[in-house]
Structures are given as C-alpha cells and as structure tokens.
N, C-alpha and C. Protein backbone atom coordinates (compact mmCIF):
# COMPACT_ATOMS: atom_id res chain seq x y z
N UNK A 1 29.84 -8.59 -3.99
CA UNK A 1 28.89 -7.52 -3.78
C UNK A 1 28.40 -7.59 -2.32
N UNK A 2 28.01 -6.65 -1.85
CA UNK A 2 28.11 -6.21 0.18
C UNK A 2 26.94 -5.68 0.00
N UNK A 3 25.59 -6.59 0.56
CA UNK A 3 24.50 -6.00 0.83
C UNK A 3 24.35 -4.97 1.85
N UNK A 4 23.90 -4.22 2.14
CA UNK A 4 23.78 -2.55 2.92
C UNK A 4 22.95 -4.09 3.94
N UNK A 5 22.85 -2.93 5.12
CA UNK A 5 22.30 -3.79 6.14
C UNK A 5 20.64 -3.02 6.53
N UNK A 6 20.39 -1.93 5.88
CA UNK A 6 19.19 -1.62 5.67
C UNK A 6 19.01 -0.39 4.62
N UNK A 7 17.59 -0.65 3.96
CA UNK A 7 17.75 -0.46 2.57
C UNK A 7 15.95 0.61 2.90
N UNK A 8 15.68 1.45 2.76
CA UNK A 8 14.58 2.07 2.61
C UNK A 8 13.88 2.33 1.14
N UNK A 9 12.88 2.39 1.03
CA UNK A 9 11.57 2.43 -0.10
C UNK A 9 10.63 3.38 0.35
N UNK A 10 10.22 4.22 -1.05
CA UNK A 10 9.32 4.84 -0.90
C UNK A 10 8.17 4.27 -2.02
N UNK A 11 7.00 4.80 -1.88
CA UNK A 11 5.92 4.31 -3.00
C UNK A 11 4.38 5.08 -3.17
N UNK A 12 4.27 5.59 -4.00
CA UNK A 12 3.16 5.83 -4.41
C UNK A 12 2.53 5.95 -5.00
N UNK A 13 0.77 5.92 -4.79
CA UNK A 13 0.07 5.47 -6.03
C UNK A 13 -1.18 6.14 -5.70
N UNK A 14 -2.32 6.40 -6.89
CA UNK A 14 -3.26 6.80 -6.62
C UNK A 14 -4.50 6.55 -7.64
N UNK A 15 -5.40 6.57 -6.78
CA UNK A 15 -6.91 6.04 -7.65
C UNK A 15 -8.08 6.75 -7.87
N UNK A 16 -9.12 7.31 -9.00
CA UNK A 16 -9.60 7.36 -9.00
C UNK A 16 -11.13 7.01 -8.30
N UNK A 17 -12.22 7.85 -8.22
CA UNK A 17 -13.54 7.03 -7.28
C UNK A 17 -14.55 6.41 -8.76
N UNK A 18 -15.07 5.45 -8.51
CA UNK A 18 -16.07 4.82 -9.67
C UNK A 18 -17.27 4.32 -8.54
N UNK A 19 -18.39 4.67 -9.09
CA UNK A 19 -19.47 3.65 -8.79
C UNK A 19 -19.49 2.20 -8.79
N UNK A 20 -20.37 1.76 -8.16
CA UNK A 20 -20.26 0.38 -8.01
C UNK A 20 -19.50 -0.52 -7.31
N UNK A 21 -18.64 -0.09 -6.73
CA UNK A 21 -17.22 -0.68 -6.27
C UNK A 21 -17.20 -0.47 -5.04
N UNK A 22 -16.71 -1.52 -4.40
CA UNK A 22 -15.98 -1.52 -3.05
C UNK A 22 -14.90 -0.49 -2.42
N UNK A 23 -14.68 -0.02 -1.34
CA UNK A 23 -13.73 0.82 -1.17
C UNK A 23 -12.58 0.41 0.20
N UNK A 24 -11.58 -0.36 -0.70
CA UNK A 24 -10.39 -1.23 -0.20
C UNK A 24 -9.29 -0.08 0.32
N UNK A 25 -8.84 -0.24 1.40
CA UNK A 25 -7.83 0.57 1.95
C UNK A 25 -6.82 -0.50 2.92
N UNK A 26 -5.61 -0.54 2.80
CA UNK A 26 -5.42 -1.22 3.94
C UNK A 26 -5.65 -3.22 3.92
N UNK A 27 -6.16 -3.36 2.83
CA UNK A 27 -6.83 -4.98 2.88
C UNK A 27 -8.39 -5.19 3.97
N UNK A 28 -8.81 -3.68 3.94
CA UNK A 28 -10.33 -3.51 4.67
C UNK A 28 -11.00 -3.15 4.03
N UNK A 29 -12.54 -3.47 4.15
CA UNK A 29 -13.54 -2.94 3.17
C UNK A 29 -14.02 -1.43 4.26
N UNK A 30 -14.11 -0.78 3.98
CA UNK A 30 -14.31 1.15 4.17
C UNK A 30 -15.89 1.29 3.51
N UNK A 31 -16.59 1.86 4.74
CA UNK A 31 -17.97 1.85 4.40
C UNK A 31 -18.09 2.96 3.43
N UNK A 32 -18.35 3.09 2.18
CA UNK A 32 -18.24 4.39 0.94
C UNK A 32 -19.31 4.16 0.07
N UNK A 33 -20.07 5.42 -0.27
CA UNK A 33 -20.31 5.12 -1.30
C UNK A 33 -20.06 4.92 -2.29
N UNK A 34 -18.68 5.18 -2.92
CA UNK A 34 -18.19 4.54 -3.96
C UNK A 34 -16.63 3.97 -3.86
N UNK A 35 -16.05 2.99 -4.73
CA UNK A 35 -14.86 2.74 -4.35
C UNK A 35 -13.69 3.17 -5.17
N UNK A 36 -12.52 2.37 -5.33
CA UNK A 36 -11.51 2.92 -6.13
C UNK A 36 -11.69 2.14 -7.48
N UNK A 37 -11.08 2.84 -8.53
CA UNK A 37 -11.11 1.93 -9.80
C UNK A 37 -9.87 1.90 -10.35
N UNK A 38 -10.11 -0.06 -10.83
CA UNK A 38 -8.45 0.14 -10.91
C UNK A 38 -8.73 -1.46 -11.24
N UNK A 39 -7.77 -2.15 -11.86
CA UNK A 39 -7.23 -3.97 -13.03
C UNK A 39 -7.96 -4.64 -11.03
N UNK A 40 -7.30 -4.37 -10.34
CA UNK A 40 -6.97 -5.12 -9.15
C UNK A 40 -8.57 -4.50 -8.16
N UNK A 41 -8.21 -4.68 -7.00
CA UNK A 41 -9.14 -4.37 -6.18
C UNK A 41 -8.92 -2.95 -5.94
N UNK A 42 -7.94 -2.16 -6.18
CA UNK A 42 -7.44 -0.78 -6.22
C UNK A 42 -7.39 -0.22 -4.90
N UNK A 43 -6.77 -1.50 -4.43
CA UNK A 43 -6.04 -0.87 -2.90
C UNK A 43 -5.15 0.00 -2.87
N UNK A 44 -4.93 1.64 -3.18
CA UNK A 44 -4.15 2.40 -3.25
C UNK A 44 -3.02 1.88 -2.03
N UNK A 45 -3.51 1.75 -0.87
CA UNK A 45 -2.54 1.63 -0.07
C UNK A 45 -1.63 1.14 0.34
N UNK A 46 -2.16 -0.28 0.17
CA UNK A 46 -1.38 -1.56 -0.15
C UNK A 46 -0.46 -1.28 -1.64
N UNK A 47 -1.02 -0.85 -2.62
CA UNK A 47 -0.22 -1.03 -3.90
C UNK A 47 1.00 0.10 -3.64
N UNK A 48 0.61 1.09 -3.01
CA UNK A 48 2.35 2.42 -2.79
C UNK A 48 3.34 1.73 -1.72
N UNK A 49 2.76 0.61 -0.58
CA UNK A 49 3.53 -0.33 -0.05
C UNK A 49 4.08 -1.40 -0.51
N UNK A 50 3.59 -1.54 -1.18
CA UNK A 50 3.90 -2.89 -1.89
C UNK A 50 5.23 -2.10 -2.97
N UNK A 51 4.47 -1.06 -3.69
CA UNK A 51 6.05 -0.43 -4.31
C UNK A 51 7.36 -0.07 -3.46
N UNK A 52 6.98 0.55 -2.56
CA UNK A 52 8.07 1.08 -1.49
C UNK A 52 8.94 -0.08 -1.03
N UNK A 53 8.02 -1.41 -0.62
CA UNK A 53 9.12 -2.48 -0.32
C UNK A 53 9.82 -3.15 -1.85
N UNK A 54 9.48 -3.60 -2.99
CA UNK A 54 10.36 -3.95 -3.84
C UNK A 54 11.29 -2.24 -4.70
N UNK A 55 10.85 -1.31 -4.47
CA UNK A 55 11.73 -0.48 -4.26
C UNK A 55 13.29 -0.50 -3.78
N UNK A 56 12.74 -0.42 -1.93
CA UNK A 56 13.79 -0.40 -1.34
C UNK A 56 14.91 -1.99 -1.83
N UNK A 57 14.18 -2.94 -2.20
CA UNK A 57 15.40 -4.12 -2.99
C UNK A 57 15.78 -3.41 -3.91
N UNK A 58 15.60 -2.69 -4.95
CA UNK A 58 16.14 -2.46 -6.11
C UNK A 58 15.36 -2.76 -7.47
N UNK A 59 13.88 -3.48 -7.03
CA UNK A 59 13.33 -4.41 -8.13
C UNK A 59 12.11 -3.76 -9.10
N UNK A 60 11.86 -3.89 -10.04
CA UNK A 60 10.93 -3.29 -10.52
C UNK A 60 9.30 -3.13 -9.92
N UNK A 61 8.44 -2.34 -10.15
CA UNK A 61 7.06 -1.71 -9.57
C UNK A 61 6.20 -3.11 -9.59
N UNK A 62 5.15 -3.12 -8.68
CA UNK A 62 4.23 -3.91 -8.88
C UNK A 62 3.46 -4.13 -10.82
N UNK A 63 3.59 -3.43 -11.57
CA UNK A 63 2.65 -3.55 -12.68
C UNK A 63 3.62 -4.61 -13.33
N UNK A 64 4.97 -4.91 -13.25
CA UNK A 64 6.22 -5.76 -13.44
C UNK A 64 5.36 -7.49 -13.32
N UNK A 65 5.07 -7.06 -11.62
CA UNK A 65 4.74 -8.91 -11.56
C UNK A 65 3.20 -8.92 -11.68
N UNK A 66 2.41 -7.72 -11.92
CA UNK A 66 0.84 -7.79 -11.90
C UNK A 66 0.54 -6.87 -13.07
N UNK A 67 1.12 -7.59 -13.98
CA UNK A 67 0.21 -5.99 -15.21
C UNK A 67 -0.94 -5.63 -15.02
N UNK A 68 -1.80 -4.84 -15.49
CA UNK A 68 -2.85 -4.45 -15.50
C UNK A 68 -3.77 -4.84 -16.66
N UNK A 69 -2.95 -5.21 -17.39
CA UNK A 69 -3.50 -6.03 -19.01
C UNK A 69 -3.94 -7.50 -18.85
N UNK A 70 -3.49 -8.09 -18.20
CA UNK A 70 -3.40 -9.48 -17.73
C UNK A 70 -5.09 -10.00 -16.92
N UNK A 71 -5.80 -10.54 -17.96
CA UNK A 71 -7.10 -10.79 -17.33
C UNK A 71 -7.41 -11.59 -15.68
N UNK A 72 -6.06 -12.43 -15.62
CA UNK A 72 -5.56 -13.15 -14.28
C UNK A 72 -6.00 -12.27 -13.05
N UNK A 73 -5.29 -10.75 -13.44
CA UNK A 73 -5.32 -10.03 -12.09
C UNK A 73 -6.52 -9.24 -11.85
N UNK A 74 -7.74 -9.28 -12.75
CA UNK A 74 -8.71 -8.94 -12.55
C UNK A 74 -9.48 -8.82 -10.98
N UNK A 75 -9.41 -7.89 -10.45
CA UNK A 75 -10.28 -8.03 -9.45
C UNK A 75 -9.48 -7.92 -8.28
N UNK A 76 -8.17 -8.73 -8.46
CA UNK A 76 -7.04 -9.29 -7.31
C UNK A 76 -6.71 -8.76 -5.89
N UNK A 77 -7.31 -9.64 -5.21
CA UNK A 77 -6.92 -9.55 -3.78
C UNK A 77 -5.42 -8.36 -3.64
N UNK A 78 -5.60 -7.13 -3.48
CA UNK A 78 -3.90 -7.13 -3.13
C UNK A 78 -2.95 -7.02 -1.69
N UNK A 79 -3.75 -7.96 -1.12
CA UNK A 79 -3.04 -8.29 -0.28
C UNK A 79 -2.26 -9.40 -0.69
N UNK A 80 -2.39 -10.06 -1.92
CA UNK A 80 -1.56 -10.52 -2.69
C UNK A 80 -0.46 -10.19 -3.56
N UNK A 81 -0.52 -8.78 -3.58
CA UNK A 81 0.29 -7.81 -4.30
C UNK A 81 1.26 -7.92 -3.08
N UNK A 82 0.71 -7.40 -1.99
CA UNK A 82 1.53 -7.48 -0.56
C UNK A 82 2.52 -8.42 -0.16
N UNK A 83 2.27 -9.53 -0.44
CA UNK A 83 2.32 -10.53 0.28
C UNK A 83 3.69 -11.40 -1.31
N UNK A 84 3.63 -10.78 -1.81
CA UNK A 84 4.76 -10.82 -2.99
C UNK A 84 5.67 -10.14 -2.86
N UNK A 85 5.54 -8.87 -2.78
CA UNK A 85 6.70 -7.71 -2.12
C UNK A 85 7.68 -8.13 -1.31
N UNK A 86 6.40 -8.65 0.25
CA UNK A 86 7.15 -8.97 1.27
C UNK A 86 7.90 -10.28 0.58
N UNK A 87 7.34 -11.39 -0.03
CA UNK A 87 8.54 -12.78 -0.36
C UNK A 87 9.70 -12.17 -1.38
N UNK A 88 9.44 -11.12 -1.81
CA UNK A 88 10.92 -10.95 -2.75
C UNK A 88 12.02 -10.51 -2.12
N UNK A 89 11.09 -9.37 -1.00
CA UNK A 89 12.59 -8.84 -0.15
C UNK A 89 13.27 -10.04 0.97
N UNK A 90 12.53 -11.49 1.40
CA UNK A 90 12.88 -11.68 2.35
C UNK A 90 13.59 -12.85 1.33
N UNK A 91 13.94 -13.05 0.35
CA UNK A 91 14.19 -14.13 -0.87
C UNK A 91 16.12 -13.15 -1.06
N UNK A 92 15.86 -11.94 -0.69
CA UNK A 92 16.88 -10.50 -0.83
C UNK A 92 17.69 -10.53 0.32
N UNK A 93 16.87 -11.55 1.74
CA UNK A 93 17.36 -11.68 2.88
C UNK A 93 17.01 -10.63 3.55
N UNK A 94 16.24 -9.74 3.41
CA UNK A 94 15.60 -8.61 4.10
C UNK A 94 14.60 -8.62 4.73
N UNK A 95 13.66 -8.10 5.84
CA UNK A 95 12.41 -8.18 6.46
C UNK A 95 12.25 -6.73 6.30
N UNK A 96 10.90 -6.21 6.91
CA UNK A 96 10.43 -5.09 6.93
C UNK A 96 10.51 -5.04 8.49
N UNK A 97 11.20 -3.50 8.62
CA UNK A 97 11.68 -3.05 10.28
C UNK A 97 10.67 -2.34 10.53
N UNK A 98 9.78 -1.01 9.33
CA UNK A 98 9.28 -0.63 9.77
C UNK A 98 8.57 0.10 8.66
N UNK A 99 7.47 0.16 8.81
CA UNK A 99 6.16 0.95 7.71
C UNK A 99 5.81 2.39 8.27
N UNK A 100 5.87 3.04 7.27
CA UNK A 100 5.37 4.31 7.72
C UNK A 100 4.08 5.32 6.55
N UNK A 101 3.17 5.05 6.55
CA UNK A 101 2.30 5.36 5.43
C UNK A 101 0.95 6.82 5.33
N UNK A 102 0.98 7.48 4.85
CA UNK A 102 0.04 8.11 4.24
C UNK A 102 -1.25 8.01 3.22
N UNK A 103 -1.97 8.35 4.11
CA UNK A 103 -3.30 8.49 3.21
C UNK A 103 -4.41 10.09 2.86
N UNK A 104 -4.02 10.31 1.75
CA UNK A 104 -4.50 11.88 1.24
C UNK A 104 -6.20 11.32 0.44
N UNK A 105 -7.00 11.68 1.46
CA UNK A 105 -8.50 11.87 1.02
C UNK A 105 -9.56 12.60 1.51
N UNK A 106 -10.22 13.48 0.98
CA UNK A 106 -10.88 14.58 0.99
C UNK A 106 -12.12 13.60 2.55
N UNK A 107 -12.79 12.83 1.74
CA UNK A 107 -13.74 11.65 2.27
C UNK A 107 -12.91 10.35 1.64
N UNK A 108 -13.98 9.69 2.68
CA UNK A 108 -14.35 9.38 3.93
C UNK A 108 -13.25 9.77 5.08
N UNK A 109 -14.11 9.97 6.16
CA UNK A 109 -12.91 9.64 7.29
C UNK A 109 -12.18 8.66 7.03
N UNK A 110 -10.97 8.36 7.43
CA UNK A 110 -10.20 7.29 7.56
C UNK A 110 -9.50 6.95 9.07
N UNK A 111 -9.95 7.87 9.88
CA UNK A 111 -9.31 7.51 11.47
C UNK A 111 -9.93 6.14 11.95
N UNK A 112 -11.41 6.23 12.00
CA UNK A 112 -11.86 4.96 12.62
C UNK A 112 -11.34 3.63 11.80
N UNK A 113 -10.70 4.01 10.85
CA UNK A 113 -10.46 2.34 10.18
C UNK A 113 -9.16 1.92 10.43
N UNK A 114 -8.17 3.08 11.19
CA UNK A 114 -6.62 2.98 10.70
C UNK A 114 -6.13 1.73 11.83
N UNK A 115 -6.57 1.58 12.92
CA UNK A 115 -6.45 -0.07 14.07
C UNK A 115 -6.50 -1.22 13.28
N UNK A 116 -7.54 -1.07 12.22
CA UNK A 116 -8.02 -2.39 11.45
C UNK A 116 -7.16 -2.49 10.72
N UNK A 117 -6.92 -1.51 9.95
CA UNK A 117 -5.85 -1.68 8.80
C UNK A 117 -4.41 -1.82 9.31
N UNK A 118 -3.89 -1.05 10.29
CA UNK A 118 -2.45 -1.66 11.02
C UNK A 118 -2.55 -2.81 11.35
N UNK A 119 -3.61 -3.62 11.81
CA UNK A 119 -3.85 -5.11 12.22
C UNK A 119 -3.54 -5.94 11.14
N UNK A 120 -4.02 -5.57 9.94
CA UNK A 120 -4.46 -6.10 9.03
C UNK A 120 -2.68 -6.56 8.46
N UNK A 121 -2.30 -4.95 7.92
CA UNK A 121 -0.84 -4.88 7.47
C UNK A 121 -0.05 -5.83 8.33
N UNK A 122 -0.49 -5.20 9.53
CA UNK A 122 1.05 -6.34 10.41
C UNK A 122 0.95 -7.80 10.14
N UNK A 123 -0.35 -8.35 10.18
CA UNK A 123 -0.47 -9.84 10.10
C UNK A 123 0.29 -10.22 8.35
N UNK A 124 -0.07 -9.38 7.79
CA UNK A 124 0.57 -10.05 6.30
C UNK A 124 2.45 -9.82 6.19
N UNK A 125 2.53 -8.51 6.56
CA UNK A 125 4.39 -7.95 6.88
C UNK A 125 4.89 -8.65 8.08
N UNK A 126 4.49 -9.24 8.82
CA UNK A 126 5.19 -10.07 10.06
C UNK A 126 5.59 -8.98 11.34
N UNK A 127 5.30 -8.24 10.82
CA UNK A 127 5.97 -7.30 12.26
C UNK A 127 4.74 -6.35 13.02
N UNK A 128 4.99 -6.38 14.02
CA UNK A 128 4.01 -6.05 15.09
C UNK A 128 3.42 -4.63 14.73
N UNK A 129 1.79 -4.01 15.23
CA UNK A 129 1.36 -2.91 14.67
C UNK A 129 2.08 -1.81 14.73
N UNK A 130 2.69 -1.94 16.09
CA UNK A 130 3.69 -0.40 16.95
C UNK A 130 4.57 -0.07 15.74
N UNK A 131 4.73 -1.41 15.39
CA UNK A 131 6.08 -0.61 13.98
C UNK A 131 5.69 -0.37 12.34
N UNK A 132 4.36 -0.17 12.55
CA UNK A 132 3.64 0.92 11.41
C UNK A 132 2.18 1.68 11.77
N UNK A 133 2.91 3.18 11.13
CA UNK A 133 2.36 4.43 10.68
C UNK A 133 1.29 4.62 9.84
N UNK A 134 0.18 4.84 9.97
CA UNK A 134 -1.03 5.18 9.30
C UNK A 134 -1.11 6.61 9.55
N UNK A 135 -1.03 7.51 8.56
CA UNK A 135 -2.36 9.14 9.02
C UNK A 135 -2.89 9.08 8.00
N UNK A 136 -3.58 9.70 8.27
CA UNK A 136 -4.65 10.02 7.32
C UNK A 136 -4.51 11.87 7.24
N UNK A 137 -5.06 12.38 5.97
CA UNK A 137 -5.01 14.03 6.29
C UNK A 137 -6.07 14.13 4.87
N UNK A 138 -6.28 15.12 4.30
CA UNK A 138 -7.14 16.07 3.68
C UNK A 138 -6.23 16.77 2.56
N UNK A 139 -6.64 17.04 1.46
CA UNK A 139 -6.13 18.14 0.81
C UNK A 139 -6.65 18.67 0.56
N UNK A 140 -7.25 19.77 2.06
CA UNK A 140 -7.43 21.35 2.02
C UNK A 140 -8.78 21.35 0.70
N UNK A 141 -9.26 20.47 0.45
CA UNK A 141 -10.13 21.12 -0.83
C UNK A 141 -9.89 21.29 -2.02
N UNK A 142 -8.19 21.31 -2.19
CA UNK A 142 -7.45 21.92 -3.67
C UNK A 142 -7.25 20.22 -4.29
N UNK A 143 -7.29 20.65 -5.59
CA UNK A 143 -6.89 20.41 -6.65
C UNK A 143 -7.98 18.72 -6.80
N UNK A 144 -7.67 17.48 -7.81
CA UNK A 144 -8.82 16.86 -7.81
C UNK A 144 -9.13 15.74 -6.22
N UNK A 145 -7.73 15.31 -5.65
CA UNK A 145 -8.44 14.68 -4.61
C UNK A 145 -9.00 15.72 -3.67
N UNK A 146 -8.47 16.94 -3.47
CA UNK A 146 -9.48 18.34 -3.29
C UNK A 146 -11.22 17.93 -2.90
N UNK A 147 -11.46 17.96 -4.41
CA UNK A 147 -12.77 17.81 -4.89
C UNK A 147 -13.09 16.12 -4.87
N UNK A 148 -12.80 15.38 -4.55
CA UNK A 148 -13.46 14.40 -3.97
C UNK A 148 -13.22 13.24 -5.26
N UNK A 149 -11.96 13.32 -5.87
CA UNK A 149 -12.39 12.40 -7.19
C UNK A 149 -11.71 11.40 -6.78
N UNK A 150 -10.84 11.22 -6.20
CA UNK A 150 -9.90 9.96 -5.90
C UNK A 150 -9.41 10.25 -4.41
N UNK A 151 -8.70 9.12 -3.89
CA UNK A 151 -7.25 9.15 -3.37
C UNK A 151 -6.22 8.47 -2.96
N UNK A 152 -5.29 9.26 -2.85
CA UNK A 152 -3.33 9.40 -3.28
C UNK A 152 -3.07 8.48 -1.44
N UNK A 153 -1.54 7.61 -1.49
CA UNK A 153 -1.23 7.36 -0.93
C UNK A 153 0.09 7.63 -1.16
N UNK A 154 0.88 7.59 0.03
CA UNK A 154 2.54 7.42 0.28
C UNK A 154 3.03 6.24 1.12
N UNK A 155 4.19 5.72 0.84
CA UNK A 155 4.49 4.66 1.37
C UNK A 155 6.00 4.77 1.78
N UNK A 156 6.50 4.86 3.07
CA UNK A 156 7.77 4.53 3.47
C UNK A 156 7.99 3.30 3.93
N UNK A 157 9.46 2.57 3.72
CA UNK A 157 9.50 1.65 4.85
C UNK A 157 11.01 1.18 4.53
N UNK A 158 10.94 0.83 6.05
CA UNK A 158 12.80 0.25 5.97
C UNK A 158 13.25 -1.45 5.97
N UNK A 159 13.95 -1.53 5.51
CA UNK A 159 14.41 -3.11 4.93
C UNK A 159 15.55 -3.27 5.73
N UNK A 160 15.63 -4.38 6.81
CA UNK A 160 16.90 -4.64 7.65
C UNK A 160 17.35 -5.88 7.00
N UNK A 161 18.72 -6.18 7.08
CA UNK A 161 18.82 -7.40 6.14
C UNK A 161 18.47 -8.42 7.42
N UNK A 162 18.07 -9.73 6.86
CA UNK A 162 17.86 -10.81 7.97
C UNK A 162 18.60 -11.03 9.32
N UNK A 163 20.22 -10.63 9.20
CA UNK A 163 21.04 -10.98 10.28
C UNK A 163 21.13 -9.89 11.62
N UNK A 164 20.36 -9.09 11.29
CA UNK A 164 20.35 -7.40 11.83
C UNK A 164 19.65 -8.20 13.20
C-alpha cells in the first residue's frame, strides 16, 4: 500500500451558547458573556480541527477517542483533543503543512483574538503561525447562529507525509 504524499481534511462542528460557561475558541479564553456548551470545554474550533486532521488520515471523528458519555472527558482541555489528532497523523508519518479555518458568529468579535489563537494553534501543530488561516465572518443575521444562539466552525488542512 503507497501512502499519497499529501492527504487534506476537512471538519466541522458547532455549539450551542449556555450560561455560566467560559467561551473557548482557539485554546483562548474570549471575553463573553456566555460560553459554548458541550461534554468537553466546547472548543468548536479546535474540535472541527482536530476532525479535519484525523480526517485527512482516514480515521474516525474525535467522539471515537473522546465520547461525550465518558465522565473522564468532562470539562477536557481540548487542546488535548488537538494534540491527539496531531500524534495520530504523525504515528501515519504525516505533519500538518497547513491550517486553514473558519469561524461563523453573529458575536462576539473575533478579530482581536485571532494572533492569540494562531499563536496558540501553532505552538500545539508545530508549524509556524504564517501557515494558518483564521477569519472570522457573521451570518448576516439569518437563521440560529443568525440570532445569536451558537457558533459553527470549518476546518481545512493539509497532511504532507514526513519525507516531503
């Protein structure tokens, strides 16, 4: 069997807003009044990256190695979710070449945080900020992240095999 010499992933996921809660983007805390709800810390962003890279291997979704049933993952750092992704693909002989990500939310801004959070990402993915994509955008008002109830992320990214 002839591993491809780069392998792309997509991923996405999305969260509801709850009281009480922190509001995790990125592996940053986001000044909000309310945060995401969700088994884990409900890092939408991290969790559609984290799919997109065991994706692009071939391997099953994060809920595979982190159910949501599982009292363990209560709460869970997911930059630990992250940081699993990245050891399966590089276990695959693959690294991450390059991140390219979306963030769909009505509120908060998300521009002033997106430096922190590329900082953040690169230090856990190994590869320098220049070679990942943050925007941020709006949906126009329509439909529920529209109205302010959650929000949706997208996740691209490309998988070079190690020898590349």
């Amino acid at each position: 069997m002839i591993n491809p010499q780069f392998r792309i992933g997509h991923g996405f996921d999305l969260h509801v807003f709850a009281d009480g809660r922190k509001l995790i983007l990125g592996g940053i805390e986001i000044p909000f009044e309310r945060g995401l709800l969700g088994h884990s810390d409900a890092d939408c962003l991290l969790h559609a990256l984290s799919d997109a890279i065991l994706g692009a291997c071939g391997l099953p979704d994060i809920g595979t190695y982190f159910p949501d049933n599982d009292p363990a993952f209560k709460d869970l750092n997911s930059s630990i979710i992250l940081k699993r992704a990245i050891e399966e693909a590089l276990n695959l002989g693959y690294r991450c070449s390059n991140i390219d990500l979306t963030i769909i939310a009505q509120r908060p801004k998300i521009g002033p945080h997106i430096a922190k959070m590329k900082e953040n990402i690169s230090e856990i993915a190994g590869i320098e900020p220049n070679l990942i994509g943050i925007k941020a955008t709006t949906h126009e008002k329509i439909g529920s992240l529209g109205r302010e109830e959650g929000i949706a992320t997208h996740a691209v990214c490309l998988l070079a095999a190690e020898s590349s």
